[in-house]
C-alpha atoms as a PDB file:
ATOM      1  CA  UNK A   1     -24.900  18.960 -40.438  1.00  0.00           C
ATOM      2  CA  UNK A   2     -22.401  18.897 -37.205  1.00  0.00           C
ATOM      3  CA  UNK A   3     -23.581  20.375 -34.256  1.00  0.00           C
ATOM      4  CA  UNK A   4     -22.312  23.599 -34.052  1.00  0.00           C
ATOM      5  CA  UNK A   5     -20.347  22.996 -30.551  1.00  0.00           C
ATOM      6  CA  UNK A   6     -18.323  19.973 -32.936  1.00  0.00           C
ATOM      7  CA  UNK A   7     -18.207  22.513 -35.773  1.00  0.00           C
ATOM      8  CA  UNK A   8     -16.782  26.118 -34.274  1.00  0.00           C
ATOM      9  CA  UNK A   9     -13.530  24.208 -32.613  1.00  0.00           C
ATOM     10  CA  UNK A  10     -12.728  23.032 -35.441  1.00  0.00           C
ATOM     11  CA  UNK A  11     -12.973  26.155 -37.468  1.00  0.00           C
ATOM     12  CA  UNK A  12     -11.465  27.975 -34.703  1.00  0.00           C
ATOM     13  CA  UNK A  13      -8.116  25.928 -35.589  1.00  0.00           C
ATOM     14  CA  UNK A  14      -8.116  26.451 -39.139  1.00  0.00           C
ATOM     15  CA  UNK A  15      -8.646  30.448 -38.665  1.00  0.00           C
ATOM     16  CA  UNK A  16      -5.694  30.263 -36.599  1.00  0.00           C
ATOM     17  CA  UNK A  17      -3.861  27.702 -39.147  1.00  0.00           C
ATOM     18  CA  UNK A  18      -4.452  30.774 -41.515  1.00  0.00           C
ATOM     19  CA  UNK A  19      -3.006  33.530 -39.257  1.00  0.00           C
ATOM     20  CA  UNK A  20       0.383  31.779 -39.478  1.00  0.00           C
ATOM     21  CA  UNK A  21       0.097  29.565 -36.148  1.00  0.00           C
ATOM     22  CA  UNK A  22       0.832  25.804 -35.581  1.00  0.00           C
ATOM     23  CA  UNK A  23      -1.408  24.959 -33.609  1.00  0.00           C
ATOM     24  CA  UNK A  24      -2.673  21.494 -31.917  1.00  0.00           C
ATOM     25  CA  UNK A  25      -6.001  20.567 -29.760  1.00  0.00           C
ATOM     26  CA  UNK A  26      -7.988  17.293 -28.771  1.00  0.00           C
ATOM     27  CA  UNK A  27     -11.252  17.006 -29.626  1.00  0.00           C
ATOM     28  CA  UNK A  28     -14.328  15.002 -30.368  1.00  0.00           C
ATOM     29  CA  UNK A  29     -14.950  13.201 -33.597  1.00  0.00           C
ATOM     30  CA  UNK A  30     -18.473  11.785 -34.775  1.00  0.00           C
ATOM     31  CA  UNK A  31     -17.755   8.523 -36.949  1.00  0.00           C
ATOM     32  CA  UNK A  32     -19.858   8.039 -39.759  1.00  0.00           C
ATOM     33  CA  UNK A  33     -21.991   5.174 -36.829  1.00  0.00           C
ATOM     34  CA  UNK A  34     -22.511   8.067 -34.966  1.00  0.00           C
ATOM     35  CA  UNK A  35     -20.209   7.379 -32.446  1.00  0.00           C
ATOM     36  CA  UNK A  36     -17.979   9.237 -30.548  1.00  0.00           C
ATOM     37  CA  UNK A  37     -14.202   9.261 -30.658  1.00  0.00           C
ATOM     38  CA  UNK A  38     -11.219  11.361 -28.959  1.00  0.00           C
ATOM     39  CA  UNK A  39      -8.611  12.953 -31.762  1.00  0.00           C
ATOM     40  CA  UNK A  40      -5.304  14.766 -31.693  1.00  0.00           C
ATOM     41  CA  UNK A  41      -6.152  17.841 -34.127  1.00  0.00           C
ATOM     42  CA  UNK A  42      -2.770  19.146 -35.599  1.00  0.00           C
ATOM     43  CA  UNK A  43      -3.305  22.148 -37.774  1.00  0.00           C
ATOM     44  CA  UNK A  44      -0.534  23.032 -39.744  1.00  0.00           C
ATOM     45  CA  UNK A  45      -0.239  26.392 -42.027  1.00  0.00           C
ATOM     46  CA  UNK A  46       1.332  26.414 -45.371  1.00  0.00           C
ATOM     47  CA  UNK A  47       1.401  28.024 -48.572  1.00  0.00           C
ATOM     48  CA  UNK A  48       0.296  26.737 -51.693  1.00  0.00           C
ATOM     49  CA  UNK A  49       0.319  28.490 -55.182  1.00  0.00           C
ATOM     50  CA  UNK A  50       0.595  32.053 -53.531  1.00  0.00           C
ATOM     51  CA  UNK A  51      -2.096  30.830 -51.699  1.00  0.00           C
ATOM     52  CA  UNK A  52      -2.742  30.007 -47.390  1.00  0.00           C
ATOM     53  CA  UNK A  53      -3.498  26.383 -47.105  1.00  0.00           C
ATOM     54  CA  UNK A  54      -3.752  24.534 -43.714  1.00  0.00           C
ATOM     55  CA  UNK A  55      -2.887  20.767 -43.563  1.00  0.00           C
ATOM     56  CA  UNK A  56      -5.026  19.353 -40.917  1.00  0.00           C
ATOM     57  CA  UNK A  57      -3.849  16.132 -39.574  1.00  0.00           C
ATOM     58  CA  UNK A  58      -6.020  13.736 -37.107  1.00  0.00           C
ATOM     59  CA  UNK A  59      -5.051  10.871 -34.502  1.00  0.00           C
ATOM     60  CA  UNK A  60      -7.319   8.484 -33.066  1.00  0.00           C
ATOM     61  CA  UNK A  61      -6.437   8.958 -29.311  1.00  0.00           C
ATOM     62  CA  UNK A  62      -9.854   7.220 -28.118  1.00  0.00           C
ATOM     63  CA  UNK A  63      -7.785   4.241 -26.775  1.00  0.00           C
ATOM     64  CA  UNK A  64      -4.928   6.160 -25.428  1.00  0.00           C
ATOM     65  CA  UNK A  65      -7.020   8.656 -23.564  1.00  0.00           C
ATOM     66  CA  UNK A  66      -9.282   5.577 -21.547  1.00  0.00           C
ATOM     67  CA  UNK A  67      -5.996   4.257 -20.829  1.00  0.00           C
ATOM     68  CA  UNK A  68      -5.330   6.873 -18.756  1.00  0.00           C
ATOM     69  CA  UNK A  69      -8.352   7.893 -17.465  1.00  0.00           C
ATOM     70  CA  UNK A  70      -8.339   4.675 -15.753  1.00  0.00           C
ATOM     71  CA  UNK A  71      -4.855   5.065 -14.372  1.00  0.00           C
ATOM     72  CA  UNK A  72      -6.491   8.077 -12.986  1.00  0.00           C
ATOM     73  CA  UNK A  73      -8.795   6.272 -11.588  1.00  0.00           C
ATOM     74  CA  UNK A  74      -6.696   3.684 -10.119  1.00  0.00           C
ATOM     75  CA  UNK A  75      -3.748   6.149  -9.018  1.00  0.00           C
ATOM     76  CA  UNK A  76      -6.935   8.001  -7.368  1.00  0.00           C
ATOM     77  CA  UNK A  77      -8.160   4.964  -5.703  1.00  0.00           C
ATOM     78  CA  UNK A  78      -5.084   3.877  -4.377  1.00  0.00           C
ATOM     79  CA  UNK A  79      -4.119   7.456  -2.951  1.00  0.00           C
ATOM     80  CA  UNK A  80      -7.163   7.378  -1.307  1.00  0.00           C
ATOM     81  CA  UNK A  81      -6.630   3.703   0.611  1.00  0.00           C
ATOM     82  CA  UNK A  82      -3.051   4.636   0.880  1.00  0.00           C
ATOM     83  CA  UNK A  83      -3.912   7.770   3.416  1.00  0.00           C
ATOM     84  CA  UNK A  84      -7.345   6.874   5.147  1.00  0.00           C
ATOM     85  CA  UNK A  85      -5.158   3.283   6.099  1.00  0.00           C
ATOM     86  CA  UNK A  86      -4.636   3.071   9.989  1.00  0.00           C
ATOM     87  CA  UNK A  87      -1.718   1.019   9.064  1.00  0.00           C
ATOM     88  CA  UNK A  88       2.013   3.060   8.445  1.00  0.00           C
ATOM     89  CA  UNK A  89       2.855   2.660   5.025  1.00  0.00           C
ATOM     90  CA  UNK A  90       5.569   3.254   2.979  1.00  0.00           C
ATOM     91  CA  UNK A  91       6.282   3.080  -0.785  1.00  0.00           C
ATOM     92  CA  UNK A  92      10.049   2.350  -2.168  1.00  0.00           C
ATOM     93  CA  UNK A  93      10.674   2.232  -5.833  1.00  0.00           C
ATOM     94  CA  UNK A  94      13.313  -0.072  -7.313  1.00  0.00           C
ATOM     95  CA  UNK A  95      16.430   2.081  -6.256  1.00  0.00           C
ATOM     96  CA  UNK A  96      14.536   1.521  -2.716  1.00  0.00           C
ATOM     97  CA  UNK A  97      14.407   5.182  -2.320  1.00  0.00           C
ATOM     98  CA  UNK A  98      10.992   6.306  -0.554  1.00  0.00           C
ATOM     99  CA  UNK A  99       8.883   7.712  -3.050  1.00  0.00           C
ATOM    100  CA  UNK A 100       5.882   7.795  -0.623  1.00  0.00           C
ATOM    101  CA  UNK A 101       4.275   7.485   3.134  1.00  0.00           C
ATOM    102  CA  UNK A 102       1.050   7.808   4.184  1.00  0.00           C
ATOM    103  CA  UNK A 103      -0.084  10.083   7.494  1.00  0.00           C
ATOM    104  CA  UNK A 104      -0.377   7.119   9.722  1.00  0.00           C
ATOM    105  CA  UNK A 105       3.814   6.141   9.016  1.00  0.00           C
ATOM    106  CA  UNK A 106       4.105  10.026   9.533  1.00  0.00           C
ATOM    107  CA  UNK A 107       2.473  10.409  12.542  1.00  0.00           C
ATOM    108  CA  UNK A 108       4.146   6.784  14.272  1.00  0.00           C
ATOM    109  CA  UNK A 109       7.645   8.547  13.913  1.00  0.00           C
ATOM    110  CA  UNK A 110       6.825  11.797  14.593  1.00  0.00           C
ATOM    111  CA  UNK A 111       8.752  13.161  11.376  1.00  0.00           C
ATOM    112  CA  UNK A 112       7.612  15.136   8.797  1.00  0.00           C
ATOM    113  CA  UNK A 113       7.232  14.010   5.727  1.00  0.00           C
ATOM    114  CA  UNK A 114      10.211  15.568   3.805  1.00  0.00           C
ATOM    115  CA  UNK A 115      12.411  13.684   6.364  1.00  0.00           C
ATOM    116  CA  UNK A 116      10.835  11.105   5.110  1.00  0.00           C
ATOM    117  CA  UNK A 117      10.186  10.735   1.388  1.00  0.00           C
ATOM    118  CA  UNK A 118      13.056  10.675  -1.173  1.00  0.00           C
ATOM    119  CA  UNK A 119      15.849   9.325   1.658  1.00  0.00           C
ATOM    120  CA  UNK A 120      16.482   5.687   1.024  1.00  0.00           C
ATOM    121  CA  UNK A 121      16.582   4.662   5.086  1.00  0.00           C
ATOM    122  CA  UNK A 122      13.719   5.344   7.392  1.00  0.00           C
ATOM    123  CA  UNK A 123      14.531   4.897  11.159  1.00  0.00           C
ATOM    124  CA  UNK A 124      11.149   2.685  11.830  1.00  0.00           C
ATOM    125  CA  UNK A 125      12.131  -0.842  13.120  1.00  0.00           C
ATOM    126  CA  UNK A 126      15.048  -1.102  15.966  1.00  0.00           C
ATOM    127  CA  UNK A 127      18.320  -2.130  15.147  1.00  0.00           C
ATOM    128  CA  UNK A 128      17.973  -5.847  16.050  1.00  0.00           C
ATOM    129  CA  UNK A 129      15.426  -6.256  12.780  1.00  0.00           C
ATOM    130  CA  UNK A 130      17.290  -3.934  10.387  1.00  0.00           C
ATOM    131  CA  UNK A 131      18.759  -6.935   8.602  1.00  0.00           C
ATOM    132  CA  UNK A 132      15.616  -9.045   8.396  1.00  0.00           C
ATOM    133  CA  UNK A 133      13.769  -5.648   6.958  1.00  0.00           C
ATOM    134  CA  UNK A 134      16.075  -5.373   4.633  1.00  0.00           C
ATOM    135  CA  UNK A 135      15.939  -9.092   3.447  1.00  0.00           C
ATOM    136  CA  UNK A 136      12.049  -8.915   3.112  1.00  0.00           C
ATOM    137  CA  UNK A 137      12.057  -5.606   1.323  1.00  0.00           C
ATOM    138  CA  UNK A 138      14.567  -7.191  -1.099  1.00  0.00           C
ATOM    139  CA  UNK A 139      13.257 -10.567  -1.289  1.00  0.00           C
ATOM    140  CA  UNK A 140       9.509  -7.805  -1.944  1.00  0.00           C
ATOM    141  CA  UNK A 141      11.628  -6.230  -4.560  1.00  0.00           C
ATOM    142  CA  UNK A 142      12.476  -9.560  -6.573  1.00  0.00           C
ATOM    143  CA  UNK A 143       8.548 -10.770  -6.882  1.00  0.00           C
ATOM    144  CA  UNK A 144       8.071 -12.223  -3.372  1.00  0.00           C
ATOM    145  CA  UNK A 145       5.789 -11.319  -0.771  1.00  0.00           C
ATOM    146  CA  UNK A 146       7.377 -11.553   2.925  1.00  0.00           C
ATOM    147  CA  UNK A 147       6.696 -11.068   6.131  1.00  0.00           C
ATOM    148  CA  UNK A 148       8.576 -10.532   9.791  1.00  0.00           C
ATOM    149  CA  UNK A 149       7.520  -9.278  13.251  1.00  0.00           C
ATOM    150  CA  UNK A 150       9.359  -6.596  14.311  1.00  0.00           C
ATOM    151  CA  UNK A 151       9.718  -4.059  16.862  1.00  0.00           C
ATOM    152  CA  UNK A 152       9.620  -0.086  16.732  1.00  0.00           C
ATOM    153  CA  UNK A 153       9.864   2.980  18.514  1.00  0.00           C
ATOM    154  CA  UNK A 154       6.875   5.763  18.110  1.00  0.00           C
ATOM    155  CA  UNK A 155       7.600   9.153  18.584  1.00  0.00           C
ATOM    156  CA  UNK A 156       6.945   9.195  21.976  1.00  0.00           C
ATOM    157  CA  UNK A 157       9.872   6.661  22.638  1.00  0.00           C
ATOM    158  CA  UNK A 158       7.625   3.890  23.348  1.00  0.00           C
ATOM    159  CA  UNK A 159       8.592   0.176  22.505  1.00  0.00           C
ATOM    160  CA  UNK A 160       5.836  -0.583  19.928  1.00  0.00           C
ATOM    161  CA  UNK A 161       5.444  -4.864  18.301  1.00  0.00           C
ATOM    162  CA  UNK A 162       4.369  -4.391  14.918  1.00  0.00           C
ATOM    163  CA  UNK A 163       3.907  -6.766  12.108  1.00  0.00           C
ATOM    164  CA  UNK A 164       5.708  -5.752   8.876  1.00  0.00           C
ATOM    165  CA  UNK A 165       4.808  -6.970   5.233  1.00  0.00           C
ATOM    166  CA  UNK A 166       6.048  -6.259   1.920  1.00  0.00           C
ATOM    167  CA  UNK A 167       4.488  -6.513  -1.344  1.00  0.00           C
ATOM    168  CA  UNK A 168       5.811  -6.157  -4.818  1.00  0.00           C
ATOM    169  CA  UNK A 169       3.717  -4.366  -6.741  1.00  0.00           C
ATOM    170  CA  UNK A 170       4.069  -2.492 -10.538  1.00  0.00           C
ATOM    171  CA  UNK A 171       3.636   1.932 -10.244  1.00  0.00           C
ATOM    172  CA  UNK A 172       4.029   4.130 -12.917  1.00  0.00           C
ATOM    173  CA  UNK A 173       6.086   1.149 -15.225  1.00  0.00           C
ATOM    174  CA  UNK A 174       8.309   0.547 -12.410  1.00  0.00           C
ATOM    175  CA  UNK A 175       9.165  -2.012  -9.535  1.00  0.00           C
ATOM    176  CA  UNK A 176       7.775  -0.743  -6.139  1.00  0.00           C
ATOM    177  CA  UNK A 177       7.961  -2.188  -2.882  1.00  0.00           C
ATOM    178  CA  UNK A 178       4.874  -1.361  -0.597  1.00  0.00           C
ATOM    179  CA  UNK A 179       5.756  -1.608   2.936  1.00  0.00           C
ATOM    180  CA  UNK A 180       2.800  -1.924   5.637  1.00  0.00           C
ATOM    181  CA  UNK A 181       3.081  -2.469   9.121  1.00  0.00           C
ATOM    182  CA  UNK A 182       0.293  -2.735  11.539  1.00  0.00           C
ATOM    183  CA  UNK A 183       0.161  -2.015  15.755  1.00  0.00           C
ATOM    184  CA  UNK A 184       0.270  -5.673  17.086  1.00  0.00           C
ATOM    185  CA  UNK A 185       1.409  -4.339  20.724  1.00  0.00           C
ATOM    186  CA  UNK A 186      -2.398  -4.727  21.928  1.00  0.00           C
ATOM    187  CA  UNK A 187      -2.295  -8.375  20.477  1.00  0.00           C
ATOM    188  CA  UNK A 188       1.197  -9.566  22.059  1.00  0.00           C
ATOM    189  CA  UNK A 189      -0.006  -8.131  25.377  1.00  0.00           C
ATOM    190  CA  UNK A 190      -2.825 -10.564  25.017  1.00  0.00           C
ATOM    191  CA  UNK A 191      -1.309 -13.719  23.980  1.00  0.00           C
ATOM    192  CA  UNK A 192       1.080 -12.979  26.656  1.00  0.00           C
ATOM    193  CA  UNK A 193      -0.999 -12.658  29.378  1.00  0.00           C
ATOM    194  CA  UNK A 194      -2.740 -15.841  28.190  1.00  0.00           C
ATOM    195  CA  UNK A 195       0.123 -17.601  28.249  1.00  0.00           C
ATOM    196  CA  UNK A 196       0.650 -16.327  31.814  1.00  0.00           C
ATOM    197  CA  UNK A 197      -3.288 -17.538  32.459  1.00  0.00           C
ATOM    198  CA  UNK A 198      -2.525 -21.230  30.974  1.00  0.00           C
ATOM    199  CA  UNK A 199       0.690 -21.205  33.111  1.00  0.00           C
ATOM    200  CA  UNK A 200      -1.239 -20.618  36.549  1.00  0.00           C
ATOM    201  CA  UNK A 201      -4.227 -22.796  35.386  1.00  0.00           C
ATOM    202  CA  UNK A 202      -1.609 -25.563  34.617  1.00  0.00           C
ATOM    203  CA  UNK A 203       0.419 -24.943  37.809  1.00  0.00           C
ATOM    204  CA  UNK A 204      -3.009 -25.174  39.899  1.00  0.00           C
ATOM    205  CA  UNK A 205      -4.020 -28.482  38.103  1.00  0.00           C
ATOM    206  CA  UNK A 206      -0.705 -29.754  39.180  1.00  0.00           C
ATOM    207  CA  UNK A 207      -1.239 -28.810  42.354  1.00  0.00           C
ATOM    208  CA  UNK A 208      -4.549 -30.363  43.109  1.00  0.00           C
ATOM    209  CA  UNK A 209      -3.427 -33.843  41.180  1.00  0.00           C
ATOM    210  CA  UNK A 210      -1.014 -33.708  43.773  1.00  0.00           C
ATOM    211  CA  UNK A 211      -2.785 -33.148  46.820  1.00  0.00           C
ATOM    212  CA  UNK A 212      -5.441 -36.072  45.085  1.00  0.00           C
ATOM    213  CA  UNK A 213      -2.652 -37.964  45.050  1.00  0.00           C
ATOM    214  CA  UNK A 214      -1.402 -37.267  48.840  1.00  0.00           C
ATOM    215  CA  UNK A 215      -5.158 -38.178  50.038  1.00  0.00           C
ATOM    216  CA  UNK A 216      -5.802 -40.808  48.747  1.00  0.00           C
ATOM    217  CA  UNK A 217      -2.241 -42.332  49.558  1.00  0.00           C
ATOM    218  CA  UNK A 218      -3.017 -40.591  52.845  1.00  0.00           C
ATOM    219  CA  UNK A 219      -6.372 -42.738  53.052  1.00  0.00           C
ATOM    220  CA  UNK A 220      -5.323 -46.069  51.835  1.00  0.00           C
ATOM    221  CA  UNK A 221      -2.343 -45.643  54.783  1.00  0.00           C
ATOM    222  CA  UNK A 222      -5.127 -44.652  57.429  1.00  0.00           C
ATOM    223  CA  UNK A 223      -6.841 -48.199  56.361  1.00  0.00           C
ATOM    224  CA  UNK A 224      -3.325 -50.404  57.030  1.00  0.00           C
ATOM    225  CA  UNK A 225      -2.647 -48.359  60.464  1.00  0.00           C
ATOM    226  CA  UNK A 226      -6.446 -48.961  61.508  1.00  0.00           C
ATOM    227  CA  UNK A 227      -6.136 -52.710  60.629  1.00  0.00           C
ATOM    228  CA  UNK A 228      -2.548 -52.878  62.063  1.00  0.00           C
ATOM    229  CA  UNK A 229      -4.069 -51.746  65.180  1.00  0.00           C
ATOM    230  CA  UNK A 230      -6.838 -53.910  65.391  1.00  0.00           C
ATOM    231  CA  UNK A 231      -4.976 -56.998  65.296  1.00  0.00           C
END
């Protein structure tokens, strides 16, 4: 015997079938293992010898239906990177049309996001790097991953150093481009102010090479005046 829960859907569909209605569900199957399957359930209503018939027709969807579970899963996984990331991202698909960008790209410019998504040009680097963003994005867009520093302005018209990447990636059976481009300002600031640090340090080692150098030719001239002298 099925359990009644397995049973009643299925019954359900054929009384319907009966009253004239084509109607379709998924549902659970039991194999004859025991096991559990997911079906497409088509019940079609027809007449045979003066009679109502219904033609049920079954599909094994089990395959089908994990498929997309775990595209839900991974669609769900990256949505969730995709907005918790600190770093501005943006998504292009293979018309390079914006399809996508995440609250941290959002909240760098300052725009909302239907200024945003579905335009094909987003003002983010400056206009000196516009051609080298476009050559990584389309170099992105033919398999490669790439790279450039760049500079942008945030919202607040400040002069921002970022480092862009783009990686190809596959979305939905189609050629994407995801852009990501991280706050290096902090880290140039650094390296620049160590380079300013080695500078000095260098400079100062000069310096007291030099005045080694002037003593000692300072103290090897004191010794020929002395003996100069003394004869």
């Amino acid at each position: 015997r099925f359990p009644p829960e397995y049973a009643n859907t299925r019954l359900d569909l054929v009384r319907r079938a009966l009253g004239g209605e084509d109607c379709q569900a998924e549902l659970e199957a039991i194999r004859s293992d025991g096991t559990l399957i997911r079906t497409e359930v088509h019940a079609i209503p027809f007449r045979h010898r003066g009679e109502s018939h219904v033609l049920a027709i079954a599909r094994d969807i089990t395959e089908r239906k994990q498929s997309e579970e775990a595209l839900r899963a991974s669609e769900e996984q990256y949505r969730a990177i995709f907005n918790a990331s600190a770093d501005a991202m943006l998504l292009r698909d293979d018309t390079m049309m914006i399809v996508d960008a995440n609250p941290a790209f959002l909240a760098l410019c300052g725009l909302p996001r239907e200024q945003v998504v579905g335009k094909n040009h987003a003002p983010f680097v400056t206009e000196a790097y516009e051609a080298d963003a476009a050559r990584v994005l389309g170099e992105a867009m033919a398999g490669s991953r790439g790279s450039l520093q760049a500079q942008t302005r945030s919202f607040d018209g400040a002069v921002l150093d970022v480092e862009v990447r783009a990686v190809p990636m596959l979305y939905r059976g189609r050629r994407h481009v995801l852009a990501i481009a991280r706050n290096i300002t902090g880290e140039k600031r650094a390296e620049a102010e160590r380079h300013r640090f080695e500078a000095r340090l260098r400079q100062a080692q000069k310096m007291e090479a030099i005045g080694q150098l002037t003593g000692g030719i300072a103290h090897d001239f004191n010794n020929i005046l002395a003996s100069v002298m003394g004869y």
